[in-house]
C-alpha atoms as a PDB file:
ATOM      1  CA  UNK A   1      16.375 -19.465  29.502  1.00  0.00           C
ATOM      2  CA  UNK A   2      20.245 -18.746  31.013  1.00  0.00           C
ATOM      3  CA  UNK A   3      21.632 -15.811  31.248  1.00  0.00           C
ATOM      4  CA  UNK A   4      20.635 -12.497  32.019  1.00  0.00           C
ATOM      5  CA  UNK A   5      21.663 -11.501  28.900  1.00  0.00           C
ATOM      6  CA  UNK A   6      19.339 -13.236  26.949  1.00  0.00           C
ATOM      7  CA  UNK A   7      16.363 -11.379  24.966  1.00  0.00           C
ATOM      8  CA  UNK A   8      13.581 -13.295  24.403  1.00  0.00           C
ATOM      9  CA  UNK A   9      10.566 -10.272  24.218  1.00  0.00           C
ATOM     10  CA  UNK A  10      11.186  -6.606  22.752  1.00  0.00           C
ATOM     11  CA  UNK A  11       9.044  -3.940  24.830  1.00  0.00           C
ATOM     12  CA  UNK A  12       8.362  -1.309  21.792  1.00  0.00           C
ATOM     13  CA  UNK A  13       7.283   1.909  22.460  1.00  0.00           C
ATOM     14  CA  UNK A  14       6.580   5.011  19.752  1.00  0.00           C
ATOM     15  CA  UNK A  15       6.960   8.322  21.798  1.00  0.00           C
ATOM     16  CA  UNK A  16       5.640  11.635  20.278  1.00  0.00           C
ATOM     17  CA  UNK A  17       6.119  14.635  23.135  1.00  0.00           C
ATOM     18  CA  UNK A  18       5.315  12.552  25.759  1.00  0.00           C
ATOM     19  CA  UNK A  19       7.647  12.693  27.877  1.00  0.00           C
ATOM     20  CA  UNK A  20       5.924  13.096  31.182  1.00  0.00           C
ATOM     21  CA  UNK A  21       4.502   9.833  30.746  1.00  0.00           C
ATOM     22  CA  UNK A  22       7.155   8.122  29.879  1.00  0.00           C
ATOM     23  CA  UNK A  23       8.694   7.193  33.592  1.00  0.00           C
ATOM     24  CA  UNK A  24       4.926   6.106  34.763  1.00  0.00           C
ATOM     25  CA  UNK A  25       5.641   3.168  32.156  1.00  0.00           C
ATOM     26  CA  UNK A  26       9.092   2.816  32.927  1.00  0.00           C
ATOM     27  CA  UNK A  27       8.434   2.103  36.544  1.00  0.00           C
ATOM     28  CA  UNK A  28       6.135  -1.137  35.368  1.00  0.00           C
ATOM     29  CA  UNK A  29       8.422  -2.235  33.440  1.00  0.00           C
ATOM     30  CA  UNK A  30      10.609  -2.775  36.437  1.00  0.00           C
ATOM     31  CA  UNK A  31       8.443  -4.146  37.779  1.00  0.00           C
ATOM     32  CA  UNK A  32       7.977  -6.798  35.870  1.00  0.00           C
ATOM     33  CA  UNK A  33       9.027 -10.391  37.586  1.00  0.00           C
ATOM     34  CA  UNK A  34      10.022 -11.800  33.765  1.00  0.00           C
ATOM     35  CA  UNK A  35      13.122  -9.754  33.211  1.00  0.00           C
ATOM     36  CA  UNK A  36      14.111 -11.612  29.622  1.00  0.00           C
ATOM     37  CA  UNK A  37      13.252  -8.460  27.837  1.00  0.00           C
ATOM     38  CA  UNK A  38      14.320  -5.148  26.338  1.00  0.00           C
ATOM     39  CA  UNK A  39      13.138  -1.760  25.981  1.00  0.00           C
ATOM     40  CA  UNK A  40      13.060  -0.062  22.598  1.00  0.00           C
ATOM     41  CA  UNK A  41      12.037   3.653  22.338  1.00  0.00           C
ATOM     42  CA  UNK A  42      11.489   5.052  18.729  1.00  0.00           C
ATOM     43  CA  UNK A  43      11.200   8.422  19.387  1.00  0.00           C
ATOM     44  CA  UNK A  44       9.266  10.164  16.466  1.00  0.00           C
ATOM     45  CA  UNK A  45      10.081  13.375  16.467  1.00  0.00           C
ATOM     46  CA  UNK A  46       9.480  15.036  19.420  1.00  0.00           C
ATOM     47  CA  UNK A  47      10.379  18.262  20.620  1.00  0.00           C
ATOM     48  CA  UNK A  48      10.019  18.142  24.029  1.00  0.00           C
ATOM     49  CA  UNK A  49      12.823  16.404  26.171  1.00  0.00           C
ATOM     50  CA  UNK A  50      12.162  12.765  25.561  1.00  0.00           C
ATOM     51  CA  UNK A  51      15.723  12.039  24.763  1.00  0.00           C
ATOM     52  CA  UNK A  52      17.259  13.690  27.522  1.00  0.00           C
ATOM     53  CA  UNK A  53      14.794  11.907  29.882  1.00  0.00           C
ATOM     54  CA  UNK A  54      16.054   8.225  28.486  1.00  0.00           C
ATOM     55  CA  UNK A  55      19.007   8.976  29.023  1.00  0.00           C
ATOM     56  CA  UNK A  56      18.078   9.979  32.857  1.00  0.00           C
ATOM     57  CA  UNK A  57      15.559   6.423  33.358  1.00  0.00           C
ATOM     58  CA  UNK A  58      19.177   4.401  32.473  1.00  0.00           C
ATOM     59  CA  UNK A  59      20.455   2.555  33.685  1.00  0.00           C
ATOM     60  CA  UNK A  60      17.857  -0.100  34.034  1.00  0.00           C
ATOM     61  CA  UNK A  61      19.008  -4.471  34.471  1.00  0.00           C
ATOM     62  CA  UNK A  62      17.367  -4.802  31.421  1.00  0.00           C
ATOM     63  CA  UNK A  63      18.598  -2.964  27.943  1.00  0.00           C
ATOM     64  CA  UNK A  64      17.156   0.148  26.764  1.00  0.00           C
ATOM     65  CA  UNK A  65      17.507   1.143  23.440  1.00  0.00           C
ATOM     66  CA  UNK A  66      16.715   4.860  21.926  1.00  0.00           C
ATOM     67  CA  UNK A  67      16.360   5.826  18.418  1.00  0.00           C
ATOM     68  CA  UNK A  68      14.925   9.044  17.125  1.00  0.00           C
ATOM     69  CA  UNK A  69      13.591   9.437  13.725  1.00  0.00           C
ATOM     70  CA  UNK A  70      11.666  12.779  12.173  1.00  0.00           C
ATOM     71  CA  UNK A  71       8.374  12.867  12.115  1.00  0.00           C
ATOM     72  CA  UNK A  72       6.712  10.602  10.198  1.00  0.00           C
ATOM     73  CA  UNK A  73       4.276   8.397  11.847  1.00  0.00           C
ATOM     74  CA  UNK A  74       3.403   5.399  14.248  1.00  0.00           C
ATOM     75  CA  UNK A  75       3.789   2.813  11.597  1.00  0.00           C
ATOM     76  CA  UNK A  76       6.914   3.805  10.547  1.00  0.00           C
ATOM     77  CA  UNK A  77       8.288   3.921  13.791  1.00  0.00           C
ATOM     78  CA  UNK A  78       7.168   0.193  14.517  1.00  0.00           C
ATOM     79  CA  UNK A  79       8.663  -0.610  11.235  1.00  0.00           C
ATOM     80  CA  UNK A  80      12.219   0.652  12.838  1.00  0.00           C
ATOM     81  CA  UNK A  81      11.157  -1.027  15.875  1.00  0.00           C
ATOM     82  CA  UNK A  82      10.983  -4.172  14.551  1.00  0.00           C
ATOM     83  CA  UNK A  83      14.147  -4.034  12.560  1.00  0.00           C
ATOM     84  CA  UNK A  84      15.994  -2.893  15.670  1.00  0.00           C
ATOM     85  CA  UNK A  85      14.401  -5.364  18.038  1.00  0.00           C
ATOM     86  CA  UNK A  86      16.715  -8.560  19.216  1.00  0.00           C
ATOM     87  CA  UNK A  87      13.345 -10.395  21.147  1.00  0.00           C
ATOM     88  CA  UNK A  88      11.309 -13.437  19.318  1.00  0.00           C
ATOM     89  CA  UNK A  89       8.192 -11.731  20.441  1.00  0.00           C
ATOM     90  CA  UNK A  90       7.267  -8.252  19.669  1.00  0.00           C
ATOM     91  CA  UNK A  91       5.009  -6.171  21.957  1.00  0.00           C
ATOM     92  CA  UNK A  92       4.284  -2.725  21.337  1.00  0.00           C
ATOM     93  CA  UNK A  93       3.338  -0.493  24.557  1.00  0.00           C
ATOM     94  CA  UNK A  94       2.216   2.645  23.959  1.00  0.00           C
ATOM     95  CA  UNK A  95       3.922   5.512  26.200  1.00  0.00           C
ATOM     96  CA  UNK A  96       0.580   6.973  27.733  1.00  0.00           C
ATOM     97  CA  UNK A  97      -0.219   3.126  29.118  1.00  0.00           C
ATOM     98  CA  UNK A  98       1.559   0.575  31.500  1.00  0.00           C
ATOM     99  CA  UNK A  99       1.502  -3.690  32.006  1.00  0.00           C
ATOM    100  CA  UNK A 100       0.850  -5.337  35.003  1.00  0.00           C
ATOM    101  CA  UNK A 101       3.484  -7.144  36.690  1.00  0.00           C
ATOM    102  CA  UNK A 102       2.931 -10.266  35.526  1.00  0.00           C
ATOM    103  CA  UNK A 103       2.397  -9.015  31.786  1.00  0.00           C
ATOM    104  CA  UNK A 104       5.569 -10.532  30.158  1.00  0.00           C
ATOM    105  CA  UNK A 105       5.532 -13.509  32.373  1.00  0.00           C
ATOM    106  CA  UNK A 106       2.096 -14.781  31.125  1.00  0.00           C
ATOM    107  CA  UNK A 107       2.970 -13.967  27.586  1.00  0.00           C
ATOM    108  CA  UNK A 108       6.183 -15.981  27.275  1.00  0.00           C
ATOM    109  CA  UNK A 109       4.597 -18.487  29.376  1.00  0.00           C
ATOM    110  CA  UNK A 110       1.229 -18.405  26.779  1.00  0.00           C
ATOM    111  CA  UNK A 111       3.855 -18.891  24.321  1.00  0.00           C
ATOM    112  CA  UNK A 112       6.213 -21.072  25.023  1.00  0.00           C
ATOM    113  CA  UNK A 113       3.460 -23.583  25.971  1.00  0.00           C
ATOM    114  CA  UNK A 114       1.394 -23.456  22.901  1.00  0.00           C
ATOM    115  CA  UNK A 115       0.607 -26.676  21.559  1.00  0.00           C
ATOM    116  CA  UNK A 116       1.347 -25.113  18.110  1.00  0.00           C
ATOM    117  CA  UNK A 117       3.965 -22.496  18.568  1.00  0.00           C
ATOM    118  CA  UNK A 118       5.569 -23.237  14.873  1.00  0.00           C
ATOM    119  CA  UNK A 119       2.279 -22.274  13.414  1.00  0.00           C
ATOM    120  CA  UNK A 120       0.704 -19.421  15.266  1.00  0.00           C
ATOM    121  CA  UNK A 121       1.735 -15.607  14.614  1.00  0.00           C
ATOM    122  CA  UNK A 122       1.766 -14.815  18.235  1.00  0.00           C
ATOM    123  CA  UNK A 123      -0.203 -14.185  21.485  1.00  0.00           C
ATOM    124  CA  UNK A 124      -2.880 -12.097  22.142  1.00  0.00           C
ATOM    125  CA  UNK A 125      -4.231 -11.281  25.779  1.00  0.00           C
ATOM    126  CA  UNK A 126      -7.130  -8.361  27.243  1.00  0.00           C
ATOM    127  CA  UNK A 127      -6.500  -4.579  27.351  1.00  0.00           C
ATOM    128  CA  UNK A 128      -8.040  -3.488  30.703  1.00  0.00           C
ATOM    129  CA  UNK A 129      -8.820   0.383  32.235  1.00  0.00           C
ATOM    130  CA  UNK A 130      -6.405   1.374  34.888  1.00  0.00           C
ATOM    131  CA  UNK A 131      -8.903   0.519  37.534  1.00  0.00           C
ATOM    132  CA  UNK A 132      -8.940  -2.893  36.143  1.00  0.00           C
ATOM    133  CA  UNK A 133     -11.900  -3.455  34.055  1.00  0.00           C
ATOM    134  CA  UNK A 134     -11.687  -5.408  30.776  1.00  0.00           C
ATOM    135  CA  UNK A 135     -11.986  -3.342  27.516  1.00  0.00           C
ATOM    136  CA  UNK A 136     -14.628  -4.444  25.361  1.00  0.00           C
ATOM    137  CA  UNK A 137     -16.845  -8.229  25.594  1.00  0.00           C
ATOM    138  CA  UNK A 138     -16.904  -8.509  29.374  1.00  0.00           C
ATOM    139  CA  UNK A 139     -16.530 -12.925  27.887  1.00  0.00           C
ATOM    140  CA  UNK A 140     -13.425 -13.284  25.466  1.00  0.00           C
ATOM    141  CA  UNK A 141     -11.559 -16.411  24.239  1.00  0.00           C
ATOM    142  CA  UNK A 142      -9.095 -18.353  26.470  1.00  0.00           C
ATOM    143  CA  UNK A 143      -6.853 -20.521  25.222  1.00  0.00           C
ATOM    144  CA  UNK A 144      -7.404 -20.656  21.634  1.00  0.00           C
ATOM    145  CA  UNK A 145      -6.219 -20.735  18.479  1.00  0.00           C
ATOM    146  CA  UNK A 146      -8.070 -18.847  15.546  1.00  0.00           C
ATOM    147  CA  UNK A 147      -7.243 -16.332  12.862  1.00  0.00           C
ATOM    148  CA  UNK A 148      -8.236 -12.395  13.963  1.00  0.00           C
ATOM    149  CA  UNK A 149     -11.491 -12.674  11.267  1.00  0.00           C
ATOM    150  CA  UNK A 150     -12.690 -15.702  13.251  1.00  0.00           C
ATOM    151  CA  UNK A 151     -11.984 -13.759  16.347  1.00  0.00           C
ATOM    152  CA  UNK A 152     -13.338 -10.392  15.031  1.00  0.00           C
ATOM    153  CA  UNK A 153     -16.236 -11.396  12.884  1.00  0.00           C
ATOM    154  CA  UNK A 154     -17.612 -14.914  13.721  1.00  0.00           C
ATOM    155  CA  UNK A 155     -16.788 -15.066  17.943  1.00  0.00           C
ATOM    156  CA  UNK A 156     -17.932 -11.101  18.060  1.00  0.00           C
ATOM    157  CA  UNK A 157     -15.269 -10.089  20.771  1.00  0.00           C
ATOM    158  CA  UNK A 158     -15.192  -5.962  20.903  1.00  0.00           C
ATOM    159  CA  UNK A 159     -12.519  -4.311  22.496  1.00  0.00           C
ATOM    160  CA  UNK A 160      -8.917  -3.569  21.824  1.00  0.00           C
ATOM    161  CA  UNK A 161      -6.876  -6.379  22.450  1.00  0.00           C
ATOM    162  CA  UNK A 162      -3.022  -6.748  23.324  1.00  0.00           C
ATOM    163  CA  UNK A 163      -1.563  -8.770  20.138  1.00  0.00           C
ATOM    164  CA  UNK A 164       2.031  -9.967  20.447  1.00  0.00           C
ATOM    165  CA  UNK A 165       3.504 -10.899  17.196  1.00  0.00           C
ATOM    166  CA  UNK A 166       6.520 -13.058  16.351  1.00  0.00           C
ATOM    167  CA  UNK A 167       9.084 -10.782  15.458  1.00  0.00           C
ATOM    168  CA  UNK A 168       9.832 -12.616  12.058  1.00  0.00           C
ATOM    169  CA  UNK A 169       6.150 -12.145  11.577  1.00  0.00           C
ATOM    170  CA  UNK A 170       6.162  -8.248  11.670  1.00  0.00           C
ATOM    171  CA  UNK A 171       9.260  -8.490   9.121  1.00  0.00           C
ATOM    172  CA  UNK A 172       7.263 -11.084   6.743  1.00  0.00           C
ATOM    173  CA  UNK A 173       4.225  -8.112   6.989  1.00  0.00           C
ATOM    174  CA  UNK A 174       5.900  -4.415   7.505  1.00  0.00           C
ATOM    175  CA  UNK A 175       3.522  -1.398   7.574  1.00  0.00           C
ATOM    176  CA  UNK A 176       3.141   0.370   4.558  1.00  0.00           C
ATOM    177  CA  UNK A 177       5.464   3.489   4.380  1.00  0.00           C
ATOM    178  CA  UNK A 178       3.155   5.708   2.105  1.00  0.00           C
ATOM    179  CA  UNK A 179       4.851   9.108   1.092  1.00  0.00           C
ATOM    180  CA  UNK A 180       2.906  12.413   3.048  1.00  0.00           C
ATOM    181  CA  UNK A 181       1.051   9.946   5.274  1.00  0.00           C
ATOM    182  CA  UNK A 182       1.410   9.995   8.726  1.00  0.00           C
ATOM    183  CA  UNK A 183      -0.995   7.572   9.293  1.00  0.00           C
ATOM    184  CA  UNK A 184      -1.617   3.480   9.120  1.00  0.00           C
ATOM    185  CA  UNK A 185      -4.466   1.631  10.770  1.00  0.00           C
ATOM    186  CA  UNK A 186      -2.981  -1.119  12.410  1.00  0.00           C
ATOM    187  CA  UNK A 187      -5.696  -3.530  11.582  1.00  0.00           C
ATOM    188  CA  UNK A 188      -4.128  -3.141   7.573  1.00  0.00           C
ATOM    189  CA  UNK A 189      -0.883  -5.453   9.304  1.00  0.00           C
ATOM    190  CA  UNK A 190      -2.734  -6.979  11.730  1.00  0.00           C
ATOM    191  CA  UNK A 191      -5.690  -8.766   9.045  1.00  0.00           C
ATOM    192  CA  UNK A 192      -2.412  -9.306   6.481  1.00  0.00           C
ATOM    193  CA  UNK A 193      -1.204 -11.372   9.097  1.00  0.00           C
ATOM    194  CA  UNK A 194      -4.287 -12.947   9.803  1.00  0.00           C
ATOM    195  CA  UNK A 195      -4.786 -14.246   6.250  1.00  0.00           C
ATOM    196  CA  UNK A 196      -1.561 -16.654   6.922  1.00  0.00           C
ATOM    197  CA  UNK A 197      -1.277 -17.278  10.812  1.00  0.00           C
ATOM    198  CA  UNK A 198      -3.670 -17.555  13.768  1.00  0.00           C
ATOM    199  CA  UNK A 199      -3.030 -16.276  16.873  1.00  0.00           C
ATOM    200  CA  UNK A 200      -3.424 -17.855  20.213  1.00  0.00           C
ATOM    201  CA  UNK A 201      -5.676 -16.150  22.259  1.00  0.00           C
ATOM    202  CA  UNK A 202      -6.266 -15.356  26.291  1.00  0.00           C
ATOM    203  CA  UNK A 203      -8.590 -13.503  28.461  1.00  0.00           C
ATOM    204  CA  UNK A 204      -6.066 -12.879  30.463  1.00  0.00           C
ATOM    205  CA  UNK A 205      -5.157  -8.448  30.933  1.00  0.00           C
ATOM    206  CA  UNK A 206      -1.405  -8.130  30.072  1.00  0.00           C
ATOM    207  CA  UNK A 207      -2.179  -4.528  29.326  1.00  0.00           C
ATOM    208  CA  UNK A 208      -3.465  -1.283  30.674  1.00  0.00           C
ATOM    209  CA  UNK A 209      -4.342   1.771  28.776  1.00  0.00           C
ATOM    210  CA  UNK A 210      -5.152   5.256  29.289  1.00  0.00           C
ATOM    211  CA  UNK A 211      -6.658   6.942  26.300  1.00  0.00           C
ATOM    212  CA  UNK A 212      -4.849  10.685  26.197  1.00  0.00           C
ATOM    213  CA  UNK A 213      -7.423  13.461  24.719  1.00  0.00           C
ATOM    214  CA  UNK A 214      -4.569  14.190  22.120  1.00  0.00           C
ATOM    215  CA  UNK A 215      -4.389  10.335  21.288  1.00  0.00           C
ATOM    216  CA  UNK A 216      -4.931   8.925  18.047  1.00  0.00           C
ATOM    217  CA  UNK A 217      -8.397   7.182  19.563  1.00  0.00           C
ATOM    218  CA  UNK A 218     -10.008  10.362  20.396  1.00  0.00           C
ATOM    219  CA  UNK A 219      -9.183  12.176  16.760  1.00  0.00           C
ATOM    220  CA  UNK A 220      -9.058   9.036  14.703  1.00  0.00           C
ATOM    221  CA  UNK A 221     -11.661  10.083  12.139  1.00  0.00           C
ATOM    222  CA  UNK A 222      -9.248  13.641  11.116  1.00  0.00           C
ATOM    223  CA  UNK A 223      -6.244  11.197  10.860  1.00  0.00           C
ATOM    224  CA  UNK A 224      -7.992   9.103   8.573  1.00  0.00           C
ATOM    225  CA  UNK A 225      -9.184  11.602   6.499  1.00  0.00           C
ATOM    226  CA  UNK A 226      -5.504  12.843   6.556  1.00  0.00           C
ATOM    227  CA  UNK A 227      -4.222   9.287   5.175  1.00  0.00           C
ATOM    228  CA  UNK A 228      -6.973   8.393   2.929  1.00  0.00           C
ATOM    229  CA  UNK A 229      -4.763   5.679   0.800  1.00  0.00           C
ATOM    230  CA  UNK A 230      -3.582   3.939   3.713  1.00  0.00           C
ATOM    231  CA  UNK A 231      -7.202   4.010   5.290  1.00  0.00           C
ATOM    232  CA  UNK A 232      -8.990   2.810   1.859  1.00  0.00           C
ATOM    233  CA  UNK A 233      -6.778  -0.053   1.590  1.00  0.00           C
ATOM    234  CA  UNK A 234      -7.472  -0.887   4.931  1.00  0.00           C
ATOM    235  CA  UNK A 235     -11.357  -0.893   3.932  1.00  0.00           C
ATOM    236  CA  UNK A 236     -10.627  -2.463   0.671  1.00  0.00           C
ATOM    237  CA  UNK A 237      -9.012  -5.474   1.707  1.00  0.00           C
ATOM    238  CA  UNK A 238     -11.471  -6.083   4.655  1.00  0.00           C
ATOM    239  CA  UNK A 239     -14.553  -5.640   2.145  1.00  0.00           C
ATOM    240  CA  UNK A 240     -12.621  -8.582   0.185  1.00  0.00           C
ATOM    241  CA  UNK A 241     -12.244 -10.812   3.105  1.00  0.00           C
ATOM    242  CA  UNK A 242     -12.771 -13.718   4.696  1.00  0.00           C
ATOM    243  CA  UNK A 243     -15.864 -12.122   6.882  1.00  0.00           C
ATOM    244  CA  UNK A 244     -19.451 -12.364   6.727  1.00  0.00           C
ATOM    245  CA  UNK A 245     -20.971 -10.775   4.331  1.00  0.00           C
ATOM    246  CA  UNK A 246     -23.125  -7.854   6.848  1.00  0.00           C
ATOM    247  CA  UNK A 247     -19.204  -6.669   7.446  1.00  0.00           C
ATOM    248  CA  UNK A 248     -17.923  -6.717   4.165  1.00  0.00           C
ATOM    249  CA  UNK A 249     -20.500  -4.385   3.253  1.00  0.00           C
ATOM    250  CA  UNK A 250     -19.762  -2.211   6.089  1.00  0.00           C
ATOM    251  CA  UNK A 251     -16.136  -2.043   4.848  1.00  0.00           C
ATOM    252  CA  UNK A 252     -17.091  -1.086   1.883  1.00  0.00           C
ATOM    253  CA  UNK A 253     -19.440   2.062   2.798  1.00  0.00           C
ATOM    254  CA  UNK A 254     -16.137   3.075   5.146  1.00  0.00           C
ATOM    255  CA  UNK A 255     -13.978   2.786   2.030  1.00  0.00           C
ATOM    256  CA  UNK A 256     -15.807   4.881  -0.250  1.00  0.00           C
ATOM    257  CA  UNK A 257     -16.380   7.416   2.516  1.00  0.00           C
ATOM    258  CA  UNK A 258     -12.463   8.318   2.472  1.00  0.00           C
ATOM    259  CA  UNK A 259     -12.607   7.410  -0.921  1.00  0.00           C
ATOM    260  CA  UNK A 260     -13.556  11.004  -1.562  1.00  0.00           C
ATOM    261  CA  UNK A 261     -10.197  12.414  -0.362  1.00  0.00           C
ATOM    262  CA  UNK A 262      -8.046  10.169  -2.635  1.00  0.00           C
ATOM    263  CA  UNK A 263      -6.523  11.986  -5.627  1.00  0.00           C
ATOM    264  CA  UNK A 264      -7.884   9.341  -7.876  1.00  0.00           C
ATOM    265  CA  UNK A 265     -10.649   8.954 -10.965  1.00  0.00           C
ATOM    266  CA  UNK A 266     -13.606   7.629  -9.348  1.00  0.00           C
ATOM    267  CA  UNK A 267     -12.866   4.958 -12.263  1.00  0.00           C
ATOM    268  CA  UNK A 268     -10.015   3.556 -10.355  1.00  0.00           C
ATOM    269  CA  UNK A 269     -11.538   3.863  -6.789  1.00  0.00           C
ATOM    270  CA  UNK A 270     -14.326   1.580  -8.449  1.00  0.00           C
ATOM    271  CA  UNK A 271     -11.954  -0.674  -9.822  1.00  0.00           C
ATOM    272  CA  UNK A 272     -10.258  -1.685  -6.272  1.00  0.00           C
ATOM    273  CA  UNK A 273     -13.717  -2.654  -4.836  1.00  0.00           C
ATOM    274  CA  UNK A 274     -16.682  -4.846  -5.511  1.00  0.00           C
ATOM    275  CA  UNK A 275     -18.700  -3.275  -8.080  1.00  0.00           C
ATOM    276  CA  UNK A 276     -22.160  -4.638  -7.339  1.00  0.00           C
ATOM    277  CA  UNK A 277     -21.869  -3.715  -3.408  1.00  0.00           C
ATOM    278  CA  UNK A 278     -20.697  -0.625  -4.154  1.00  0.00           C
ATOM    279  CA  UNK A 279     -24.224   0.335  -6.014  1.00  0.00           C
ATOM    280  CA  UNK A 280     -25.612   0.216  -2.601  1.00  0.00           C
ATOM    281  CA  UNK A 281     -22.635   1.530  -0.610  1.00  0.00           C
ATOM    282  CA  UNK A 282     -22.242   4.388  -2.115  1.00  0.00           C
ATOM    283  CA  UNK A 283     -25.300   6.691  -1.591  1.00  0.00           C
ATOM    284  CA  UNK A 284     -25.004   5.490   2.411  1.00  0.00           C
ATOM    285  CA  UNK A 285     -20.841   6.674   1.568  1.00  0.00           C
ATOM    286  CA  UNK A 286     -22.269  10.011  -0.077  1.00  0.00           C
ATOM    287  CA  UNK A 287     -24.461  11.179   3.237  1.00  0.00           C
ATOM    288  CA  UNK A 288     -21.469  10.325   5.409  1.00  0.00           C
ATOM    289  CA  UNK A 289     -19.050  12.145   4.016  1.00  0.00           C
ATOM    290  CA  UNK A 290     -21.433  15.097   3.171  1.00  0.00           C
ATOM    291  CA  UNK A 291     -21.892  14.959   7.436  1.00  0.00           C
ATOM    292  CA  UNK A 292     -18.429  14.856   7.632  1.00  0.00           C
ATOM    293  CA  UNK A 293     -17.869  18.088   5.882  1.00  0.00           C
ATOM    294  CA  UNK A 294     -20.422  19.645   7.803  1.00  0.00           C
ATOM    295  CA  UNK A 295     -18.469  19.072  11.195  1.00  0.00           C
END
């Protein structure tokens, strides 16, 4: 690793009015002791004064890069993220949360001393509280290489975790770009991947979050309901995969729950799913979404 010029990770961030926040992560990232890394900003959107404040946190010794894009979503602005980005590794830092100072350092050091770098997808380390504490299974996985079902479904870790995907990885799997959604669950890319590399995963925090009350965590049932294709083939391919069978079934009651809000024949939603499972799914589906409409 010579020269300072030299990109080896791409810090992504999509920003959407939140421009107060943005300098509390811009001060860790200076702080970072690996400095092999750039900055990329997809700004979708906003209307506050996001751009203007870039241009004020420049100059920085590493390269910051804005882009602006209308409104149209997280997953399409990781899509131009990912196109833009000059890094091998890819990781995505949300602009209400901040990385420890040794964040990059452990995952290019993870990395670049995996015993099977050729084959894995990327890294994947702990998301922690600001005050420290691990999100989710107090025990993870350290130093290990497994697919995210294996991870997910058979090891039982909970928790949001920091994946750190290959670049070429992200461009092998892009996010779906459906027309009037503004919406993509992550976990649609993140089990794609999954079904062709493993990850290598650490118990080691590389990230800290702060969940905002206007964040898509705290309201992710309305955006669901507002991207219903996008969320049903989330469900649909996890009912269909590689998981025990308990989880496939819960899949499938999620899927036919936003099922309702797809401008489809219920012939075709039935088509896309297991038709035996969803004899039993269904009536559990039905009592949800009648809740749902209640609230």
């Amino acid at each position: 690793m010579n020269g300072a010029k030299e990109i080896n990770i791409t810090v992504f961030t999509p920003s959407y009015n939140r421009a107060k926040l943005l300098p509390r992560l811009f001060e860790s990232l200076k702080k970072q002791s690996y400095r092999y890394f750039e900055w990329i900003i997809v700004d979708d959107g906003s209307v506050d004064d996001t751009r203007e404040l870039v241009q004020q946190l420049a100059p920085a010794d590493f390269p910051v890069k804005y882009y602006y894009q209308e409104n149209a979503g997280k997953h399409f602005a990781i899509n131009r993220g990912v196109n833009e980005a000059a890094g091998a590794l890819f990781f995505i830092l949300d602009s209400d949360d901040m990385i420890p100072e040794d964040a990059l350092a452990i995952v290019a050091q993870k990395y670049e001393t995996s015993k099977d770098k050729s084959r894995i997808g990327g890294v994947a380390g702990r998301k922690a509280y600001f005050n420290g504490s691990l999100i989710g299974s107090a025990i993870g996985v350290n130093e290990e290489i497994m697919d995210v079902f294996d991870f997910r479904y058979k090891r039982k870790i909970t928790g949001d975790m920091c994946e750190v995907f290959k670049t070429s990885v992200l461009k092998e799997f892009p996010f779906p770009e459906i027309k009037g959604e503004k919406f993509c669950p992550e976990a649609l890319v993140w089990n794609r991947i999954g079904t062709k590399y493993p990850l290598l995963w650490f118990n080691d925090p590389i990230y800290l979050a702060e969940y905002q009350p206007d964040g898509l965590t705290d309201r992710i049932f309305e955006v669901r309901k507002k991207s219903p294709v996008a969320t049903t083939i989330c469900y649909q391919e996890l009912s269909r995969g590689p998981i025990p069978l308990t989880y496939r079934f819960r899949a499938l009651i999620n899927y036919w729950r936003f099922a309702f809000y797809l401008n489809k024949t219920f012939a075709d939603k039935f088509k896309a799913v297991h038709p035996l499972l969803s004899l039993f799914a269904l009536p559990i589906a039905c009592l949800m979404y009648l809740n749902d409409k209640r609230k």
